[in-house]
N, C-alpha and C. Protein backbone atom coordinates (compact mmCIF):
# COMPACT_ATOMS: atom_id res chain seq x y z
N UNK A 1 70.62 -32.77 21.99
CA UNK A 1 70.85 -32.09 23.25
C UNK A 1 69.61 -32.19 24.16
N UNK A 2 68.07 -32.26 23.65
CA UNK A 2 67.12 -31.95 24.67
C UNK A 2 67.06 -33.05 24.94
N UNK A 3 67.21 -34.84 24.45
CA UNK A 3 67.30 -35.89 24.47
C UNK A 3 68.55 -36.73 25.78
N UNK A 4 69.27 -35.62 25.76
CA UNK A 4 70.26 -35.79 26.98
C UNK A 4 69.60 -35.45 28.10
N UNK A 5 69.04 -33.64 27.98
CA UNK A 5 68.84 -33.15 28.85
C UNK A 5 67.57 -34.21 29.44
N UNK A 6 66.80 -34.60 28.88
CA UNK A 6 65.28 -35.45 28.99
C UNK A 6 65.55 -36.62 29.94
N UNK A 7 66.95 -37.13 29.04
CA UNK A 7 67.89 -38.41 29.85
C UNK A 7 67.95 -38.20 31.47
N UNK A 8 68.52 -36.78 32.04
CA UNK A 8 69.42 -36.84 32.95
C UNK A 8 68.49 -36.11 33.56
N UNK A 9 67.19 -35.47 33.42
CA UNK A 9 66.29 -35.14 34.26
C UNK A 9 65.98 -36.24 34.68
N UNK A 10 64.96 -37.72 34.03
CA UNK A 10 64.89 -39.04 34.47
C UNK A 10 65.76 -39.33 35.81
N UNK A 11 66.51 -39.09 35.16
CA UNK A 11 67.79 -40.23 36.00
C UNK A 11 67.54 -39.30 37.14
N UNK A 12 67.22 -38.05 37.64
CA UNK A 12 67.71 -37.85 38.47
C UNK A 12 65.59 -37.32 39.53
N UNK A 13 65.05 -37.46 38.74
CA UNK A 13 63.75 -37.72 39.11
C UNK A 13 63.21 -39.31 39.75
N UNK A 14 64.33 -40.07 39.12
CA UNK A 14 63.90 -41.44 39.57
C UNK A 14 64.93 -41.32 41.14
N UNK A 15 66.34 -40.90 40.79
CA UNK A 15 67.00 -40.75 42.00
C UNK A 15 66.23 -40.56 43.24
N UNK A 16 65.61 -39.41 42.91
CA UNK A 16 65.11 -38.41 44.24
C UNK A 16 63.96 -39.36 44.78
N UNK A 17 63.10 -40.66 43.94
CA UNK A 17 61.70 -41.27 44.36
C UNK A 17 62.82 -42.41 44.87
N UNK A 18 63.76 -42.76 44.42
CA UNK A 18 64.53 -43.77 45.47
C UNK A 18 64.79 -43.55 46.62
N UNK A 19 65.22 -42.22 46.51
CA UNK A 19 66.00 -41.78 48.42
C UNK A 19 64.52 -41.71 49.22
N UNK A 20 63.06 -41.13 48.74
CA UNK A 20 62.26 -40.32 49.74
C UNK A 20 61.79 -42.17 49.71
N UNK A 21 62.10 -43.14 49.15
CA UNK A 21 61.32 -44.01 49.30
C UNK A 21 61.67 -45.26 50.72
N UNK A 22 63.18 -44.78 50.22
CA UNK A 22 64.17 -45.49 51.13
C UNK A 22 64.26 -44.68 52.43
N UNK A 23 63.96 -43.38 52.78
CA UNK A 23 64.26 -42.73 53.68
C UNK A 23 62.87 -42.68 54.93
N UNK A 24 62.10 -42.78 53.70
CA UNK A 24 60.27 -42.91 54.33
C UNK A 24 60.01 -44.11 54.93
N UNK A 25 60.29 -45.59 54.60
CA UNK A 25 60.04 -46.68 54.25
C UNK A 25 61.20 -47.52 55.05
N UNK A 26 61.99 -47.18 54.79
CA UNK A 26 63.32 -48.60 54.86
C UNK A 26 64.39 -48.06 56.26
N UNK A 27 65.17 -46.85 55.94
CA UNK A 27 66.00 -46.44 57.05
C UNK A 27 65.77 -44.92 56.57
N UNK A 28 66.62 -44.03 57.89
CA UNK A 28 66.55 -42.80 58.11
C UNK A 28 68.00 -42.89 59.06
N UNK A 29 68.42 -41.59 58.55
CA UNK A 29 69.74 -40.63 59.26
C UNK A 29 69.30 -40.27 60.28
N UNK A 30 70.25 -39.75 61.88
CA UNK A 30 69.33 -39.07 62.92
C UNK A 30 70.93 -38.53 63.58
N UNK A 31 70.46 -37.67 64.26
CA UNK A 31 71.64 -37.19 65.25
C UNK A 31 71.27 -37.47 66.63
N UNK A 32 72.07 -38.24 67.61
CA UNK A 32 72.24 -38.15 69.31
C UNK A 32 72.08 -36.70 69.85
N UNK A 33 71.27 -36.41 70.29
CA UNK A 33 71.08 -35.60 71.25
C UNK A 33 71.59 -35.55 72.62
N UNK A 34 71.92 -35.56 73.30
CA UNK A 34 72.39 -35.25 74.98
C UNK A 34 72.88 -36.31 75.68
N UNK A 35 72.92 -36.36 76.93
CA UNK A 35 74.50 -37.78 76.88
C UNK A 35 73.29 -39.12 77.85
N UNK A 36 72.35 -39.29 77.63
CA UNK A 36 71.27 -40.19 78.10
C UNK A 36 71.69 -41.40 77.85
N UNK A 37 72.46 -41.92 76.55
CA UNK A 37 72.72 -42.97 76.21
C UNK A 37 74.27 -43.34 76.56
N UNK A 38 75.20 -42.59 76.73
CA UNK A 38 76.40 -42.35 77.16
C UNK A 38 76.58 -43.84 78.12
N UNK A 39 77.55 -45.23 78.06
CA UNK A 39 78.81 -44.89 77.43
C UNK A 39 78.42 -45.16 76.30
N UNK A 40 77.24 -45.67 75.66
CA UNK A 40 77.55 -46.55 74.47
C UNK A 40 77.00 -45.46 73.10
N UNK A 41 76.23 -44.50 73.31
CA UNK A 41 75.97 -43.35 72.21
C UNK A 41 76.38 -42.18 73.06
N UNK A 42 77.14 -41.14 72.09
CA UNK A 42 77.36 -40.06 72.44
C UNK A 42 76.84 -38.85 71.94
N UNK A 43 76.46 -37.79 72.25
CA UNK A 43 75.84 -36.28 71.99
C UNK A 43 76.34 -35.89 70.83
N UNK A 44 75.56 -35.89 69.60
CA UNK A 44 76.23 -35.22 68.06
C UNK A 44 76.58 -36.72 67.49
N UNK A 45 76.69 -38.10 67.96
CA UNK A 45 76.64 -39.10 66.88
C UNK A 45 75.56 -39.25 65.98
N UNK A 46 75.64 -39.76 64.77
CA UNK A 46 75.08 -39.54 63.62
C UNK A 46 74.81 -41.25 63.37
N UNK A 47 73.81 -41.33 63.55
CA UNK A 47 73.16 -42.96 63.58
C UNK A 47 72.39 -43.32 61.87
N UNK A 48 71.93 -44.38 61.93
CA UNK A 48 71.45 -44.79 60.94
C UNK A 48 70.14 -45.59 62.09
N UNK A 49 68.96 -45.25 61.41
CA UNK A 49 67.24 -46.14 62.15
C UNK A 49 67.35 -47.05 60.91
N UNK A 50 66.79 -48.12 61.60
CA UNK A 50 66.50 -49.00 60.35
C UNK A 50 64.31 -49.08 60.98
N UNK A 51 63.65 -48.64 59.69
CA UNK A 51 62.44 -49.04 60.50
C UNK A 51 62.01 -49.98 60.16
N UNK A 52 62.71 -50.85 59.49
CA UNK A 52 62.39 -52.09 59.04
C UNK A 52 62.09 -53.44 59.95
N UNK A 53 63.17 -53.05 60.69
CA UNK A 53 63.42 -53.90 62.29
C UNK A 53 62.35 -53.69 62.95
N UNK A 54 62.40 -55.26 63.07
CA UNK A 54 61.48 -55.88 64.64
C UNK A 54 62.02 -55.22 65.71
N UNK A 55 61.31 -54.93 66.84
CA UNK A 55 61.64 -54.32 67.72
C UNK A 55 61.78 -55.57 69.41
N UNK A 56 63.02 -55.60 69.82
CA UNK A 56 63.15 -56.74 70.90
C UNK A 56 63.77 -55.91 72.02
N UNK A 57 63.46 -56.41 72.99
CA UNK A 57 64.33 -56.42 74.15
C UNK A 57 66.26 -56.14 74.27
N UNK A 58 66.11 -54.78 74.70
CA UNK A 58 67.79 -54.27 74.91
C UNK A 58 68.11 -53.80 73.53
N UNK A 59 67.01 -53.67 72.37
CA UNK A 59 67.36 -52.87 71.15
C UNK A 59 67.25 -51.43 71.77
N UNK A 60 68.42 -50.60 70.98
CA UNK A 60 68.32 -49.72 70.97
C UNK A 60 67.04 -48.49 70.00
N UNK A 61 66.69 -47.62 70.24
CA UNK A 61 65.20 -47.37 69.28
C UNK A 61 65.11 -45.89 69.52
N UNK A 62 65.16 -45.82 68.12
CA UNK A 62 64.46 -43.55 68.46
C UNK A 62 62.56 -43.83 68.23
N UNK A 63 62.36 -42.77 69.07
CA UNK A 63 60.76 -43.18 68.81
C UNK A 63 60.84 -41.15 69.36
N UNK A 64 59.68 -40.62 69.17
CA UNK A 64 58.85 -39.62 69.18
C UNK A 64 58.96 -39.40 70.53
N UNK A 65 59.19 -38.39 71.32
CA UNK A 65 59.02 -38.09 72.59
C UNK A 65 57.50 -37.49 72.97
N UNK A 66 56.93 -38.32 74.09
CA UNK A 66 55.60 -38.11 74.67
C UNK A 66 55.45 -36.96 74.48
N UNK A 67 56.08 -35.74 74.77
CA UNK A 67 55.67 -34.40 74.20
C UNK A 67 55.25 -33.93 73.01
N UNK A 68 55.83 -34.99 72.01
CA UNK A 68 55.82 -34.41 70.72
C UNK A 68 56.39 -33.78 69.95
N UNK A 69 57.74 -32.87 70.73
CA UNK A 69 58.82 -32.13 70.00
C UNK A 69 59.46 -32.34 69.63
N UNK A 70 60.19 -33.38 69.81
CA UNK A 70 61.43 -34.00 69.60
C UNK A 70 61.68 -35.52 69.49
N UNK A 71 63.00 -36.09 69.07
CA UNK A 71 62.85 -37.61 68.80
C UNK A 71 64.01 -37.96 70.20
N UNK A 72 63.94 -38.96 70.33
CA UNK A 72 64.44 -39.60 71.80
C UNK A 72 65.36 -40.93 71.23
N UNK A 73 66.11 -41.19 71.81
CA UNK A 73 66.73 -42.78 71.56
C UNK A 73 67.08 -42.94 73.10
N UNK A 74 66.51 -44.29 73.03
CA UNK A 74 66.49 -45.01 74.24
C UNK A 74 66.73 -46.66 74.50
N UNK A 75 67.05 -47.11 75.22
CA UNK A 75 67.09 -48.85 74.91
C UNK A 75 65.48 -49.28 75.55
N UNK A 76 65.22 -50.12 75.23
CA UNK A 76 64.06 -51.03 75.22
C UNK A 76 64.18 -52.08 76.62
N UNK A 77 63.47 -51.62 77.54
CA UNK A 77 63.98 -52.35 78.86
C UNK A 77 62.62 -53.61 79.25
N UNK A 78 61.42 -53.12 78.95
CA UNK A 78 60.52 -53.81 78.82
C UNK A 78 59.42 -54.10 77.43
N UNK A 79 58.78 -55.00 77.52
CA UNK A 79 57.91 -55.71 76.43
C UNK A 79 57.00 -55.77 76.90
N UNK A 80 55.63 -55.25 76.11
CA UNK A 80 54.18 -55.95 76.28
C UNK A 80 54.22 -56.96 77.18
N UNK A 81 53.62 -56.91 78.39
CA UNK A 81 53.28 -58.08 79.74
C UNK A 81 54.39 -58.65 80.12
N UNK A 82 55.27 -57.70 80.34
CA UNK A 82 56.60 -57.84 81.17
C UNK A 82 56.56 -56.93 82.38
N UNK A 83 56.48 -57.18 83.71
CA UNK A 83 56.36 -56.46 84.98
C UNK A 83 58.22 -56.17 84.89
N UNK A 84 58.35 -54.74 85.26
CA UNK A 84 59.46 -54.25 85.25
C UNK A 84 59.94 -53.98 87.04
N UNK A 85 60.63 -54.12 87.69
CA UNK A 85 61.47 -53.70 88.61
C UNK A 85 63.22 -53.66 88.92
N UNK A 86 63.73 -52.32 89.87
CA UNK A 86 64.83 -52.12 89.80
C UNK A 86 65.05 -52.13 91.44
N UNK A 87 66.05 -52.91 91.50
CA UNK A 87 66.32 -52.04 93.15
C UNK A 87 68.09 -52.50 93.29
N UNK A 88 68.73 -51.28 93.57
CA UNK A 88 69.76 -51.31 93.44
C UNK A 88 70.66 -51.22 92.73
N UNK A 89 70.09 -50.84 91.21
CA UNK A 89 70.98 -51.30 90.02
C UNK A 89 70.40 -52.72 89.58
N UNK A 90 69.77 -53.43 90.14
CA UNK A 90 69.88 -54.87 89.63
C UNK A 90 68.44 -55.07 88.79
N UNK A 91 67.87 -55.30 87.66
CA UNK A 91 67.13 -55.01 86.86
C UNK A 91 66.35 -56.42 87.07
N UNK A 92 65.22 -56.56 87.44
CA UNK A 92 64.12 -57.72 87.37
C UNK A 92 62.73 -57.31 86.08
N UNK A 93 63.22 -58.60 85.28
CA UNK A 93 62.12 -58.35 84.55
C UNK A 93 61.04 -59.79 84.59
N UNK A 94 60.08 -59.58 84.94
CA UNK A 94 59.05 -60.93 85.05
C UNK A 94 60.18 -61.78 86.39
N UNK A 95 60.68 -61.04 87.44
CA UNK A 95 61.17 -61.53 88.29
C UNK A 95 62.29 -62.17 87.92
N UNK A 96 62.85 -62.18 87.18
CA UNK A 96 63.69 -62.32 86.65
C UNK A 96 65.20 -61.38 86.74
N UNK A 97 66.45 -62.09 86.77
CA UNK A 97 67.92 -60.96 87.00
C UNK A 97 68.56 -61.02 85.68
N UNK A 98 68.34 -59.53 85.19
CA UNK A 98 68.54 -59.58 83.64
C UNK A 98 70.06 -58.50 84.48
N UNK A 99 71.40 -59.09 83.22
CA UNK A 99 72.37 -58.52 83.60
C UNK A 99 72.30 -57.09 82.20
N UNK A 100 72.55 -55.97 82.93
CA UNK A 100 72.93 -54.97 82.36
C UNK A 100 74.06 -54.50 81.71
N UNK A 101 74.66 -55.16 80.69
CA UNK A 101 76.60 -55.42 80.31
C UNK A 101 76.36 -53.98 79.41
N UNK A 102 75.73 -53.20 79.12
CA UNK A 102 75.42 -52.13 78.63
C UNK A 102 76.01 -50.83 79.12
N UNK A 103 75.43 -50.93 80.56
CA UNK A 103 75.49 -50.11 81.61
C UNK A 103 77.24 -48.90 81.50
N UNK A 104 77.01 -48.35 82.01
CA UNK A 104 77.98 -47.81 82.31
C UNK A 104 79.54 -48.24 83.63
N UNK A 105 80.08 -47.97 83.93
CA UNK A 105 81.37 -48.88 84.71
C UNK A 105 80.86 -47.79 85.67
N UNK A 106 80.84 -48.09 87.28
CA UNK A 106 80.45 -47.60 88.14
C UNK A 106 81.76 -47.68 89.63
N UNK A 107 81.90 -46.66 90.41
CA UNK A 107 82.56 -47.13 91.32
C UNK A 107 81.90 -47.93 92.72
N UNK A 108 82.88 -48.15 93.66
CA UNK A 108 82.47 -49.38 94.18
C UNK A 108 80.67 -48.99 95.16
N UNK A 109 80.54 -47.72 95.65
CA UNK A 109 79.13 -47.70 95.99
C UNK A 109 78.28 -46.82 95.42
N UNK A 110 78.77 -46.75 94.31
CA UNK A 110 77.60 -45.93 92.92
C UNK A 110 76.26 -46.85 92.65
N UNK A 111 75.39 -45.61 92.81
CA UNK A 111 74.09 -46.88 92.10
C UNK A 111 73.88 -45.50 91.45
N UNK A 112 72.81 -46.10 90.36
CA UNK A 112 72.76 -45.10 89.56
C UNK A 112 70.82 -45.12 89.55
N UNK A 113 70.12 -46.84 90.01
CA UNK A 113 68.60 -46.70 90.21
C UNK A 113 68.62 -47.22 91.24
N UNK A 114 68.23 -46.66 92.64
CA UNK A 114 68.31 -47.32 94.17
C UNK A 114 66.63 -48.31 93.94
N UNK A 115 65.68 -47.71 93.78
CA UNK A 115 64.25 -48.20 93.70
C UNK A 115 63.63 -47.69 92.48
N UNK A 116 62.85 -48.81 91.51
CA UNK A 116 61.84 -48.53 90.39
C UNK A 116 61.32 -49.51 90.39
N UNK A 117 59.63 -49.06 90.34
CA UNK A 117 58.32 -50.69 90.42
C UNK A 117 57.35 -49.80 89.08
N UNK A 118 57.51 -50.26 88.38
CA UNK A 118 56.56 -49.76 87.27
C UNK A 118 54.96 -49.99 87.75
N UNK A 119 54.48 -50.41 88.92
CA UNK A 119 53.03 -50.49 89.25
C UNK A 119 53.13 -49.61 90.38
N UNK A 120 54.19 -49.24 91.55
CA UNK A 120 54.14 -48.15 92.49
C UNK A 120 54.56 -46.72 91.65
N UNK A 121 55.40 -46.52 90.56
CA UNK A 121 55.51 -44.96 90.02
C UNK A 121 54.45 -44.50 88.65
N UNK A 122 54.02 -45.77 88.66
CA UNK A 122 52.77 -46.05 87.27
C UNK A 122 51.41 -46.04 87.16
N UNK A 123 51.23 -47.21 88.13
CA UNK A 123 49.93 -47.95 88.17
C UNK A 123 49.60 -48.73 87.41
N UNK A 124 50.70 -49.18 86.77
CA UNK A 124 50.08 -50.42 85.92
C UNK A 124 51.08 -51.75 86.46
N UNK A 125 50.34 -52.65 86.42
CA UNK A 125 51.26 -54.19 86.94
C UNK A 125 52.50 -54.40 85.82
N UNK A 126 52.17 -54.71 84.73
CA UNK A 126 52.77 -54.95 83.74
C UNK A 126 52.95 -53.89 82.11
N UNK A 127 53.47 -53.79 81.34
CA UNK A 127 53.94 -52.96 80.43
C UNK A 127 52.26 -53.73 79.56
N UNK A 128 51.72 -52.56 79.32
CA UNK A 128 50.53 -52.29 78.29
C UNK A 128 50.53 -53.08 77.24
N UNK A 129 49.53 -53.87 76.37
CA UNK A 129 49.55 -54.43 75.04
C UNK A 129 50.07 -52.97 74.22
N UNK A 130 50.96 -53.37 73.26
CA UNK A 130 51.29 -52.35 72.13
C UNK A 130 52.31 -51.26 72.70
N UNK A 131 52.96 -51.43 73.59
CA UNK A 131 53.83 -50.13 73.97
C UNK A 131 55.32 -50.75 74.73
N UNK A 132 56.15 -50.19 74.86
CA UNK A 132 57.17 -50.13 75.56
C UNK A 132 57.82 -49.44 76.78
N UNK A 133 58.23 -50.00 77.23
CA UNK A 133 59.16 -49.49 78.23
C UNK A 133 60.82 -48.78 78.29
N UNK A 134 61.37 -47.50 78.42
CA UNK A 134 62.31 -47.53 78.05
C UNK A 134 63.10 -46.71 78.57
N UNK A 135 64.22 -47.14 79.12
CA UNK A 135 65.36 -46.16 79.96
C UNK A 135 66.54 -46.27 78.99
N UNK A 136 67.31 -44.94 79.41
CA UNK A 136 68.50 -44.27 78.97
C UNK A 136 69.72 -45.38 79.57
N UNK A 137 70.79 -45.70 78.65
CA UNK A 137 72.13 -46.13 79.63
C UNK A 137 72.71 -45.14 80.91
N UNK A 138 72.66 -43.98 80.69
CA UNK A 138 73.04 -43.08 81.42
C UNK A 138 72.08 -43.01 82.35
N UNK A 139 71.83 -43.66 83.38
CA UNK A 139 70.59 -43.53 84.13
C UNK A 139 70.43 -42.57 84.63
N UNK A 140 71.34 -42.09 85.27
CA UNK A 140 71.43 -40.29 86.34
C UNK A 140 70.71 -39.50 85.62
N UNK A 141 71.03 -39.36 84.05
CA UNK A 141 70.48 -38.14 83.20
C UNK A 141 69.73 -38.81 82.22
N UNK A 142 69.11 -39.41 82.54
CA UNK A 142 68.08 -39.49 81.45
C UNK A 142 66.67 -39.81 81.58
N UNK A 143 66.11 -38.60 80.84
CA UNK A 143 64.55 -38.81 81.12
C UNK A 143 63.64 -39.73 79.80
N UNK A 144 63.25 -40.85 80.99
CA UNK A 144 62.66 -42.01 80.04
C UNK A 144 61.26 -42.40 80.45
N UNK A 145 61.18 -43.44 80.77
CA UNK A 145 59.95 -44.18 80.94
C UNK A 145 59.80 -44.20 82.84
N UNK A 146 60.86 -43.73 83.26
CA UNK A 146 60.35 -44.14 84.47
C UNK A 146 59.88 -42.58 84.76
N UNK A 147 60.24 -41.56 84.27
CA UNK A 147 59.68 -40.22 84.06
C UNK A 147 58.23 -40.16 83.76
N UNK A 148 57.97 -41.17 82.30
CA UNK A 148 57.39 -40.27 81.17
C UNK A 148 56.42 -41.44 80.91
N UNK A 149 56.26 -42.43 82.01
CA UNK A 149 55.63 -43.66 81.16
C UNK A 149 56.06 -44.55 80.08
N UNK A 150 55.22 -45.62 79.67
CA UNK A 150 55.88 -46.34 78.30
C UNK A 150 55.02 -45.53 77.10
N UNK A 151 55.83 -45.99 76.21
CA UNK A 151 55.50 -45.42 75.09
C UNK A 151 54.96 -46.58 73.88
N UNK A 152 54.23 -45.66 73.46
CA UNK A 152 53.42 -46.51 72.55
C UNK A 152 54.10 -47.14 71.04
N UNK A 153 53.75 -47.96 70.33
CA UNK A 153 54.25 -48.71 69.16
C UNK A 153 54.35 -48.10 68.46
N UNK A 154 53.50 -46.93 68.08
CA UNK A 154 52.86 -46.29 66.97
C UNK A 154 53.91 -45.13 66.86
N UNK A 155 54.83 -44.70 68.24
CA UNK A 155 55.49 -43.74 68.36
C UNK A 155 57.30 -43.93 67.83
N UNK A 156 57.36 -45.50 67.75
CA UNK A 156 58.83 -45.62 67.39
C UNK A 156 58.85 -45.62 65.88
N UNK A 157 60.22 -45.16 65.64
CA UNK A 157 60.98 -44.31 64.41
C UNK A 157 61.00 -45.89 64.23
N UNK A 158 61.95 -46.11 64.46
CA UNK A 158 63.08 -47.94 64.43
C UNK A 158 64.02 -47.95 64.95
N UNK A 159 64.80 -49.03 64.62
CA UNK A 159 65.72 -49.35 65.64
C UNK A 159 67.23 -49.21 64.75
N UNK A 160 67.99 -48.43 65.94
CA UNK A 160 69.04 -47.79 65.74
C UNK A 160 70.18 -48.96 65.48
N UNK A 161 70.89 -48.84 64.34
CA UNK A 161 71.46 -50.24 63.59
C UNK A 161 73.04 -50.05 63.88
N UNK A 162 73.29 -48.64 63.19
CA UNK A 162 74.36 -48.03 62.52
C UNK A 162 74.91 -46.50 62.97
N UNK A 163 76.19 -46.75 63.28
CA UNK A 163 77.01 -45.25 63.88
C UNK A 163 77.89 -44.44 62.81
N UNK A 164 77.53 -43.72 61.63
CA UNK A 164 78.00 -43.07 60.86
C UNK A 164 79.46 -42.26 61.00
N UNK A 165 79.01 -41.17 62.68
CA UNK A 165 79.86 -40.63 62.59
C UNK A 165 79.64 -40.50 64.26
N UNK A 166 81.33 -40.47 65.15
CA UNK A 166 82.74 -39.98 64.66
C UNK A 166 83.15 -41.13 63.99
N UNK A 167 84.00 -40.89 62.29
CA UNK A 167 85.07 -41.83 62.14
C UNK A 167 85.37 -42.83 62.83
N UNK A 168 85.81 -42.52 64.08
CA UNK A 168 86.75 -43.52 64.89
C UNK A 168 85.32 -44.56 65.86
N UNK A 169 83.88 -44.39 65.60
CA UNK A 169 83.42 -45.12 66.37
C UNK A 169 82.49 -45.73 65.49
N UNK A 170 82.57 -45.46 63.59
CA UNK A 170 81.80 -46.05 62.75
C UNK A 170 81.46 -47.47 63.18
N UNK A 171 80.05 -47.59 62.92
CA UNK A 171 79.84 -49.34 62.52
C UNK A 171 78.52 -50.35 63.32
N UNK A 172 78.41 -50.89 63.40
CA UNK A 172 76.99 -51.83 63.81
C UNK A 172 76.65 -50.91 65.46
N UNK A 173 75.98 -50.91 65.82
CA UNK A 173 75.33 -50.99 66.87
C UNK A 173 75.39 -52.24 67.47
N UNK A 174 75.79 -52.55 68.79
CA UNK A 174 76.20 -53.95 69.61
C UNK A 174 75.09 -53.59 70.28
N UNK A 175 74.10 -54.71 70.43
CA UNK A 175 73.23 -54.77 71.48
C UNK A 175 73.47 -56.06 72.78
């Protein structure tokens, strides 16, 4: 009997150094907070971070909010020595017309960013060595980088892979 019991303590001591190892290390559970990411994450979805993932352009990513209280998920709009601008809705990155298929469906004279120059609301020309840039899909309501600055490397969780829950919207993250 103590030879069982000895057994199934193991088994379940090794369990518990698997999950904190996998949970610390590899991926982490998280809940959506507020409708910033809206259409494509919603308020109370239940994600999966992978922090394993490289972090690219138009990934989605929870990272630490500049305050410190709380965790944030946001998409990734700029990269290390990428000059960011918006005017109109129409997104220039390195001068460049990056299409937004992300975005939300808008009516015919909705804009949702009339003007953003990351060196006129910033002061910096280009996105910092080691940090990111990062706005909400929901542009109206969401406080990001054009608020709050970019955020640093050191501050992201990882990148958001997997939609647990509702049921009906399980499954990969489409970037």
């Amino acid at each position: 009997m103590l030879k069982e019991l000895i057994s199934w303590l193991k088994a379940a001591v090794i369990a518990l150094i698997i999950v904190f190892v996998v949970r610390e290390f590899a991926i982490t559970p998280s809940v959506v907070k507020g409708d910033s990411m809206q259409p494509n994450l919603h308020d109370g979805d239940r994600i999966i971070i992978s922090k394993l993932s490289s972090i690219d352009r138009f990934d989605e990513i929870a990272f630490i909010a500049p305050n410190g209280n709380d965790n944030y998920v946001k998409r990734v709009i700029g990269m290390p020595g990428d000059r960011i601008e918006i005017d109109n809705d129409i997104l220039y990155i390195n001068g460049v017309v990056y299409d937004e298929f992300y975005l939300p469906e808008l009516g015919e004279h909705e804009i949702l960013v009339d003007h953003f120059d990351l060196e006129e609301w910033h002061g910096y020309e280009e996105v910092p060595e080691d940090t990111y840039f990062v706005m909400g899909d929901n542009r109206r309501y969401s406080y990001d980088s054009r608020d709050f600055g970019v955020i640093t490397e050191d501050s992201v969780i990882g990148e958001v892979v997997f939609r647990i829950w509702p049921l009906d919207s399980i499954g990969m993250i489409k970037h």
